[in-house]
PDB file of N, CA and C in Angstrom:
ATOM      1  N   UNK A   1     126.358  93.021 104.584  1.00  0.00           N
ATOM      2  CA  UNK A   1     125.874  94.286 105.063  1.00  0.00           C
ATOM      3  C   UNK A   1     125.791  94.272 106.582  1.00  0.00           C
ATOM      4  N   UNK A   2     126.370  95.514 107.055  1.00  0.00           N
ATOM      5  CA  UNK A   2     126.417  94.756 108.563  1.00  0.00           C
ATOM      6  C   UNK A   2     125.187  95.857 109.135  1.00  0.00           C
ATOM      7  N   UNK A   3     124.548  95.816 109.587  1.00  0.00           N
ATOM      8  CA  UNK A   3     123.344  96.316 110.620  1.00  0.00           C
ATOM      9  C   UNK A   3     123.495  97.213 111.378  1.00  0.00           C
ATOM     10  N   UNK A   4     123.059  98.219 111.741  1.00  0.00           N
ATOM     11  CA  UNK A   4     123.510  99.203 112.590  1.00  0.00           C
ATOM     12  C   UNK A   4     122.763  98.685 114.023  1.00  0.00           C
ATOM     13  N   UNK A   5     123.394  98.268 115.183  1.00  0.00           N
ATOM     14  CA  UNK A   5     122.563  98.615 116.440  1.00  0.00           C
ATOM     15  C   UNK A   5     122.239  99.203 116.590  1.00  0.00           C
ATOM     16  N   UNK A   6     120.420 100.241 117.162  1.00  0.00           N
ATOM     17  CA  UNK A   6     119.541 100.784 117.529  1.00  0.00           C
ATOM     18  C   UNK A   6     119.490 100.901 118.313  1.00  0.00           C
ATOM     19  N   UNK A   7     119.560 101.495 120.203  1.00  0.00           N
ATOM     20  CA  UNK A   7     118.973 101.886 121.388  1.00  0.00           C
ATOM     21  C   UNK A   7     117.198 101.446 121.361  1.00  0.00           C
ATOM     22  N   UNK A   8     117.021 100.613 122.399  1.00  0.00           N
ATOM     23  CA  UNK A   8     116.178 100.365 122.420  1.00  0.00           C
ATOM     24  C   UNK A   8     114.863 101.877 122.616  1.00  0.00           C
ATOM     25  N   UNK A   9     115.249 103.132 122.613  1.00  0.00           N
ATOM     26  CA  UNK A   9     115.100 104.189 122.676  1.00  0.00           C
ATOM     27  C   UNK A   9     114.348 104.576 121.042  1.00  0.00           C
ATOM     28  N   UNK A  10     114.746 103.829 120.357  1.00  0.00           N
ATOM     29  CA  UNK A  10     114.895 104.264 118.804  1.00  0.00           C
ATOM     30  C   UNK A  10     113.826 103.559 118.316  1.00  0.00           C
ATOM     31  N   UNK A  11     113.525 102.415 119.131  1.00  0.00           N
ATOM     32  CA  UNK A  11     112.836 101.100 118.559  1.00  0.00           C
ATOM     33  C   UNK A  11     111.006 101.820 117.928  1.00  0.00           C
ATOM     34  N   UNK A  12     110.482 101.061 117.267  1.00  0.00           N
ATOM     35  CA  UNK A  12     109.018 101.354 117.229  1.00  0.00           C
ATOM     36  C   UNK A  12     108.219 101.104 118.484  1.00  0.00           C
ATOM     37  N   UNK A  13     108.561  99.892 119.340  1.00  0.00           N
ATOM     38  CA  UNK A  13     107.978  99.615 120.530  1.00  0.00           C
ATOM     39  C   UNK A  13     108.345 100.430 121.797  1.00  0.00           C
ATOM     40  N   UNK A  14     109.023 101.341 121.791  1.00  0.00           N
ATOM     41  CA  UNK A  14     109.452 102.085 122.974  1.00  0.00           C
ATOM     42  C   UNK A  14     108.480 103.552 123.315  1.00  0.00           C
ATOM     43  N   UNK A  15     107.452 103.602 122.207  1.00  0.00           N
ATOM     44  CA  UNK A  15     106.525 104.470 122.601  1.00  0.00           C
ATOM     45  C   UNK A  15     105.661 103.600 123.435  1.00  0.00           C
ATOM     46  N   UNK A  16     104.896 102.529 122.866  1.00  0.00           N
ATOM     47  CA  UNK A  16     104.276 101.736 123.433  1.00  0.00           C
ATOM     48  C   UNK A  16     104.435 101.375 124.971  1.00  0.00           C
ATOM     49  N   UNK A  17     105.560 100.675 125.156  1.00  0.00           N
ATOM     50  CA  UNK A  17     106.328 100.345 126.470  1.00  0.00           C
ATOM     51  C   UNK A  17     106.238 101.527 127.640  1.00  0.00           C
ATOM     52  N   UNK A  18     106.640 102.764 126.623  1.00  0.00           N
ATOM     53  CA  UNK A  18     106.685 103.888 127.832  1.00  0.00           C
ATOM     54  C   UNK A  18     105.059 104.960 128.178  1.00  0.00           C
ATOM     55  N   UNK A  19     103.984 104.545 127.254  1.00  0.00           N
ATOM     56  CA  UNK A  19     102.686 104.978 127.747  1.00  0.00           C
ATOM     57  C   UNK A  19     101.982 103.554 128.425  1.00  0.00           C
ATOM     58  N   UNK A  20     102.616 102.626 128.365  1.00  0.00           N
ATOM     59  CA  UNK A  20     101.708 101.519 129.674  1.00  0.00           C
ATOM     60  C   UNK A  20     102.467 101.833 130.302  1.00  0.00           C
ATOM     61  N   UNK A  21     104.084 102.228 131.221  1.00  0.00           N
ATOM     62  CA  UNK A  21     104.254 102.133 132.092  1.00  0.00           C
ATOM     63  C   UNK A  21     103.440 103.979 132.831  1.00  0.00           C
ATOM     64  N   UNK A  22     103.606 104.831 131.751  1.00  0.00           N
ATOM     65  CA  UNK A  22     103.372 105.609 132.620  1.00  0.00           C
ATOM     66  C   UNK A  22     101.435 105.767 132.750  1.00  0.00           C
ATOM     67  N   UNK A  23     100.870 104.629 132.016  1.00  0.00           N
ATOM     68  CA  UNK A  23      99.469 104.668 132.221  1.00  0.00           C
ATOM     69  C   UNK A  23      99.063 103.932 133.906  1.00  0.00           C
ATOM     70  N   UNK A  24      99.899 103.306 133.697  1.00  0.00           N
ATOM     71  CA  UNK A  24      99.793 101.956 135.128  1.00  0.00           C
ATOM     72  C   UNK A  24     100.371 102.963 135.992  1.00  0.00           C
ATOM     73  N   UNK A  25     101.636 104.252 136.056  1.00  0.00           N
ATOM     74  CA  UNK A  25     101.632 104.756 137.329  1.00  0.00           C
ATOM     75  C   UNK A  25     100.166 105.636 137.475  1.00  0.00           C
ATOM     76  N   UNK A  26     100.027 106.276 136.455  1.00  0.00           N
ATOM     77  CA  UNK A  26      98.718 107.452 136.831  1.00  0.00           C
ATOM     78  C   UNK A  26      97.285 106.318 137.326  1.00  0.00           C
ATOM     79  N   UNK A  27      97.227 105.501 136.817  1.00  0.00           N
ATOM     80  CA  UNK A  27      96.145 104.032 137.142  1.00  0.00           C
ATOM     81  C   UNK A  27      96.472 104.323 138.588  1.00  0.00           C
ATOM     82  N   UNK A  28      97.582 103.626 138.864  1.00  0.00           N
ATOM     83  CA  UNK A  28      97.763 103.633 140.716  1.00  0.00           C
ATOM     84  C   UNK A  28      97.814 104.717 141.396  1.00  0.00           C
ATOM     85  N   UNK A  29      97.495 106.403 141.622  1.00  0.00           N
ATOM     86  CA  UNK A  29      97.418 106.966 141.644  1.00  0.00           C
ATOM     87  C   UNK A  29      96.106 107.626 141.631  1.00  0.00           C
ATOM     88  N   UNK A  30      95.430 107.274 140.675  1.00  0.00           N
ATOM     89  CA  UNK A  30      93.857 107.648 140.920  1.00  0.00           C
ATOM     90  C   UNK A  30      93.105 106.019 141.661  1.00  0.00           C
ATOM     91  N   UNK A  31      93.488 105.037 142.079  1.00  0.00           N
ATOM     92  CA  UNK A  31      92.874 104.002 142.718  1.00  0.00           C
ATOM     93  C   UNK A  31      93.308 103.861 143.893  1.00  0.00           C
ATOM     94  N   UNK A  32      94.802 105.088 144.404  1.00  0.00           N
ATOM     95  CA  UNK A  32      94.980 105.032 146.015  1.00  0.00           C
ATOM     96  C   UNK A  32      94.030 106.296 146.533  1.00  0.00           C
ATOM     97  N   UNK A  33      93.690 107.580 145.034  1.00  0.00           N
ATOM     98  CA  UNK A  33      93.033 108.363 145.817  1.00  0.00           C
ATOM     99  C   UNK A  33      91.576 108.110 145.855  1.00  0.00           C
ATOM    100  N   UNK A  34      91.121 107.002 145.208  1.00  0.00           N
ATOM    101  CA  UNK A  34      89.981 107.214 144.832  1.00  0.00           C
ATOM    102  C   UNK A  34      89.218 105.809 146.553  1.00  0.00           C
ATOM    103  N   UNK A  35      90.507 105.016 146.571  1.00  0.00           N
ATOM    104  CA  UNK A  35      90.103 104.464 148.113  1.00  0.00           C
ATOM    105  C   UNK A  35      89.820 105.170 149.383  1.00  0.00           C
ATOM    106  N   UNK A  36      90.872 106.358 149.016  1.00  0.00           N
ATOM    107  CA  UNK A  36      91.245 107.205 150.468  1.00  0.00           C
ATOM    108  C   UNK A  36      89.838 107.848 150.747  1.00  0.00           C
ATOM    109  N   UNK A  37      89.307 108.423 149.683  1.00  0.00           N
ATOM    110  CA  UNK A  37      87.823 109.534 150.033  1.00  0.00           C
ATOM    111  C   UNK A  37      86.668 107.990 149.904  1.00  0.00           C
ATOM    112  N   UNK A  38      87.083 107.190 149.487  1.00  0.00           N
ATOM    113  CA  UNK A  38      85.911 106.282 149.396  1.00  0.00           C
ATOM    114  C   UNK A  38      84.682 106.574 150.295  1.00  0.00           C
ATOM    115  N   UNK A  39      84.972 106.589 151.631  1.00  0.00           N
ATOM    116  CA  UNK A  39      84.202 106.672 152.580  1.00  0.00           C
ATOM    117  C   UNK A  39      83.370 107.996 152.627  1.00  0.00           C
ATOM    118  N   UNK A  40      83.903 108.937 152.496  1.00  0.00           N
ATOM    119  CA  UNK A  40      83.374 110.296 152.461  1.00  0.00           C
ATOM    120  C   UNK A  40      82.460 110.455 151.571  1.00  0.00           C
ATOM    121  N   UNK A  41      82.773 110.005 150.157  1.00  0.00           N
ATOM    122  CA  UNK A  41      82.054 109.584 149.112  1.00  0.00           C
ATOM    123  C   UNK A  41      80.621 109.347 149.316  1.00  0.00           C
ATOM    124  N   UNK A  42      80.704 108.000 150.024  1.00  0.00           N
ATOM    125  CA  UNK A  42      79.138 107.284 150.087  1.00  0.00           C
ATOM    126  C   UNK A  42      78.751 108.009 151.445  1.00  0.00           C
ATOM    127  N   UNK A  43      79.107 108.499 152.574  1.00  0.00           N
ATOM    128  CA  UNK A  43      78.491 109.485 153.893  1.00  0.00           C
ATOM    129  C   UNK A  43      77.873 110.459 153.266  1.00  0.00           C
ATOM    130  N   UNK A  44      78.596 111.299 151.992  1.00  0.00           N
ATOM    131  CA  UNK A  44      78.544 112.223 151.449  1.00  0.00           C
ATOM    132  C   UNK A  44      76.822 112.072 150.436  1.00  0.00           C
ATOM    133  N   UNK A  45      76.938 110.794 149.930  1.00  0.00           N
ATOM    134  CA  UNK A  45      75.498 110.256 149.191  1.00  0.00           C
ATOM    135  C   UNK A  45      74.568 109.764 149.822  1.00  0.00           C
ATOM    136  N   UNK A  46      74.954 109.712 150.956  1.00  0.00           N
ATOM    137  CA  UNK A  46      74.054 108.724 152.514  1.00  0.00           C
ATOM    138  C   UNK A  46      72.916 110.322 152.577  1.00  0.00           C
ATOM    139  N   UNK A  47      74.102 111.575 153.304  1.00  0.00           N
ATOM    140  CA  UNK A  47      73.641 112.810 153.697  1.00  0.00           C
ATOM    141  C   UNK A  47      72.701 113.664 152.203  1.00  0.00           C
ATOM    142  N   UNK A  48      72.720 113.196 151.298  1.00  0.00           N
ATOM    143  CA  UNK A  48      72.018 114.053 150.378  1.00  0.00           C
ATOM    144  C   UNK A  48      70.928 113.230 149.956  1.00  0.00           C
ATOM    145  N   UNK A  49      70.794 111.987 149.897  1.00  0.00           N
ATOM    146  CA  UNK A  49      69.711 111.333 150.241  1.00  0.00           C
ATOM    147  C   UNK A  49      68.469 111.816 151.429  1.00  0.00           C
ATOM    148  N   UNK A  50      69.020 111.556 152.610  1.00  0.00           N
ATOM    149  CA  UNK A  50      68.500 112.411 153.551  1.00  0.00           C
ATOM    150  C   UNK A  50      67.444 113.769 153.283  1.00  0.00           C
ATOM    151  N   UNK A  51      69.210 114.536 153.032  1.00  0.00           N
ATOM    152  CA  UNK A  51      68.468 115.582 152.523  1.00  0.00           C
ATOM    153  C   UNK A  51      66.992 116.250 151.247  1.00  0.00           C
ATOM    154  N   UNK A  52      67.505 114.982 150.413  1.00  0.00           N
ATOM    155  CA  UNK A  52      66.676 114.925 149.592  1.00  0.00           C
ATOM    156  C   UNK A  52      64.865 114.505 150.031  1.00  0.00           C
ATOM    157  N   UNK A  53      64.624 113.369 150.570  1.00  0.00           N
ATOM    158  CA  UNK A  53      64.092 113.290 151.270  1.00  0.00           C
ATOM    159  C   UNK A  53      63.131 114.466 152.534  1.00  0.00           C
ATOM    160  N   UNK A  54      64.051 114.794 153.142  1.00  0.00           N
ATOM    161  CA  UNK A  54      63.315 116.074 153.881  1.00  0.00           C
ATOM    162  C   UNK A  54      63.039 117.114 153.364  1.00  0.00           C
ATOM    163  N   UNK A  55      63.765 117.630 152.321  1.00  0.00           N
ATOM    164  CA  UNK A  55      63.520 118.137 151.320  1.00  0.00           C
ATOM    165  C   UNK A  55      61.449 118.172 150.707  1.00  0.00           C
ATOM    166  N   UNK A  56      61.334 117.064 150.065  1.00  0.00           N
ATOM    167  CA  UNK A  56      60.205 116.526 149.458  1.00  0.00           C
ATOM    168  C   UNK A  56      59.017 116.437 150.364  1.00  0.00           C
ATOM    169  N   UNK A  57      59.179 116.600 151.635  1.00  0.00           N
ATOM    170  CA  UNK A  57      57.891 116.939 152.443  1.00  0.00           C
ATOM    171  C   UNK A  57      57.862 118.431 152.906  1.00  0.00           C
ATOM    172  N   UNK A  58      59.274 119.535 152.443  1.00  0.00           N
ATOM    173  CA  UNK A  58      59.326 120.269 153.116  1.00  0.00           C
ATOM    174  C   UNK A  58      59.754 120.558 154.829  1.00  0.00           C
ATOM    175  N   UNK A  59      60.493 119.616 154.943  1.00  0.00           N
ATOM    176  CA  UNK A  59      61.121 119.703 156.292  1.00  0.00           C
ATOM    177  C   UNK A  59      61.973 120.505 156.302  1.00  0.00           C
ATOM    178  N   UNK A  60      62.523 121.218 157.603  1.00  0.00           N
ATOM    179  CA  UNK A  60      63.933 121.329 158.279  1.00  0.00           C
ATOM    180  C   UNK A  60      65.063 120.372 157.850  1.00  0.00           C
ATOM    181  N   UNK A  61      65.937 121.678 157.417  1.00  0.00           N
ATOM    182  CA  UNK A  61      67.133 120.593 156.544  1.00  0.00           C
ATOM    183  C   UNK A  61      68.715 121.108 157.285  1.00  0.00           C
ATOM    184  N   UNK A  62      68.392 122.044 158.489  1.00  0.00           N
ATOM    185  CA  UNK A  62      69.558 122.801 158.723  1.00  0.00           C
ATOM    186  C   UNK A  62      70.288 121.600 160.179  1.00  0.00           C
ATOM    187  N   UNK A  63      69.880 120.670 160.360  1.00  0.00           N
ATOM    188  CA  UNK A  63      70.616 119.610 161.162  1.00  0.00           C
ATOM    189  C   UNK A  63      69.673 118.597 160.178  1.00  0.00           C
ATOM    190  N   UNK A  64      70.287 117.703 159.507  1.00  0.00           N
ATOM    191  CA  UNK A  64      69.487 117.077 158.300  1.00  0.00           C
ATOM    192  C   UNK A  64      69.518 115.942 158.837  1.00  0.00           C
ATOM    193  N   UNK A  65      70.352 115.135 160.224  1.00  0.00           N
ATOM    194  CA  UNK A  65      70.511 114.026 160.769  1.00  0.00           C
ATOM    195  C   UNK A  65      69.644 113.629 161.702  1.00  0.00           C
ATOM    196  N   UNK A  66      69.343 114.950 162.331  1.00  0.00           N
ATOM    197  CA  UNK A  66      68.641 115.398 163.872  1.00  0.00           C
ATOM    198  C   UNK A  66      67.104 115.222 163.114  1.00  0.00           C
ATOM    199  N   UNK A  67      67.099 116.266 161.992  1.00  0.00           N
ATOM    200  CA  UNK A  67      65.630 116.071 161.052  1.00  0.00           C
ATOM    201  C   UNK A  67      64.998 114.784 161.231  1.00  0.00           C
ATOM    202  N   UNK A  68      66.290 114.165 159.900  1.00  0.00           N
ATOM    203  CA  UNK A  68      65.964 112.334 159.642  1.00  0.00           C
ATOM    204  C   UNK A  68      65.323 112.144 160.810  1.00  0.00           C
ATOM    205  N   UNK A  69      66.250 111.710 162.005  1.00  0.00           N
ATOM    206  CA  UNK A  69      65.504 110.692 162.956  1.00  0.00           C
ATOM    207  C   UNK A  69      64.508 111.251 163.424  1.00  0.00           C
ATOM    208  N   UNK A  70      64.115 112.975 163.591  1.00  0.00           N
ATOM    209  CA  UNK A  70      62.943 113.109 164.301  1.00  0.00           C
ATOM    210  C   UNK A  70      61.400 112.793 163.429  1.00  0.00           C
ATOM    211  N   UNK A  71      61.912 113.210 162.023  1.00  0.00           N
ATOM    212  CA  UNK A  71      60.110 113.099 161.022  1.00  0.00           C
ATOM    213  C   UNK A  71      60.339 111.811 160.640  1.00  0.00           C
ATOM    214  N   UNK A  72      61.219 111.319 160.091  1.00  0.00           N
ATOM    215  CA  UNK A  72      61.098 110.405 158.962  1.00  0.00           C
ATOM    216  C   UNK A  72      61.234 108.936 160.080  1.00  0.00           C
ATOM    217  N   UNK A  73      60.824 108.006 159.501  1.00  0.00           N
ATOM    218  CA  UNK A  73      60.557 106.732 160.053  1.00  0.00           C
ATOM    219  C   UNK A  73      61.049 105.367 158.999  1.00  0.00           C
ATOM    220  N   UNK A  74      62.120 104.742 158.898  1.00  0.00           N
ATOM    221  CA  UNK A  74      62.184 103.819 157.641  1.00  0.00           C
ATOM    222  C   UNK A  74      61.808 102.679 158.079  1.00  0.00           C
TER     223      UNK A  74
END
């Protein structure tokens, strides 16, 4: 009985093969964007801290930096 050759296209493993490769591109893709804002990120959680903070005594929150250093004391 002779065997028919298959395309590796045909195979059971070629679904497999082709959602890790295209999992590993979208992977690299959300870990170059997720470096790029990194920084903004935590400035971004630095400033609402702050805010939070001046907030809770009722301070001036409309320069929230200028605030910080003038009431608050760490």
């Amino acid at each position: 009985m002779a065997e028919e050759r298959r395309s590796f296209q045909e195979t059971r493993g070629y679904p497999v093969f082709f959602m890790i490769i295209v999992s590993i591109f979208f992977i690299g893709i959300l870990a170059l964007f997720y470096n790029s804002v990194k920084v903004r990120i935590e400035e971004f959680d630095k400033l609402n801290l702050k805010k939070a903070v001046l907030n809770s005594f009722n301070l001036p929150v409309e320069d929230i930096d200028r605030s910080f250093e003038i009431f608050i004391q760490e």
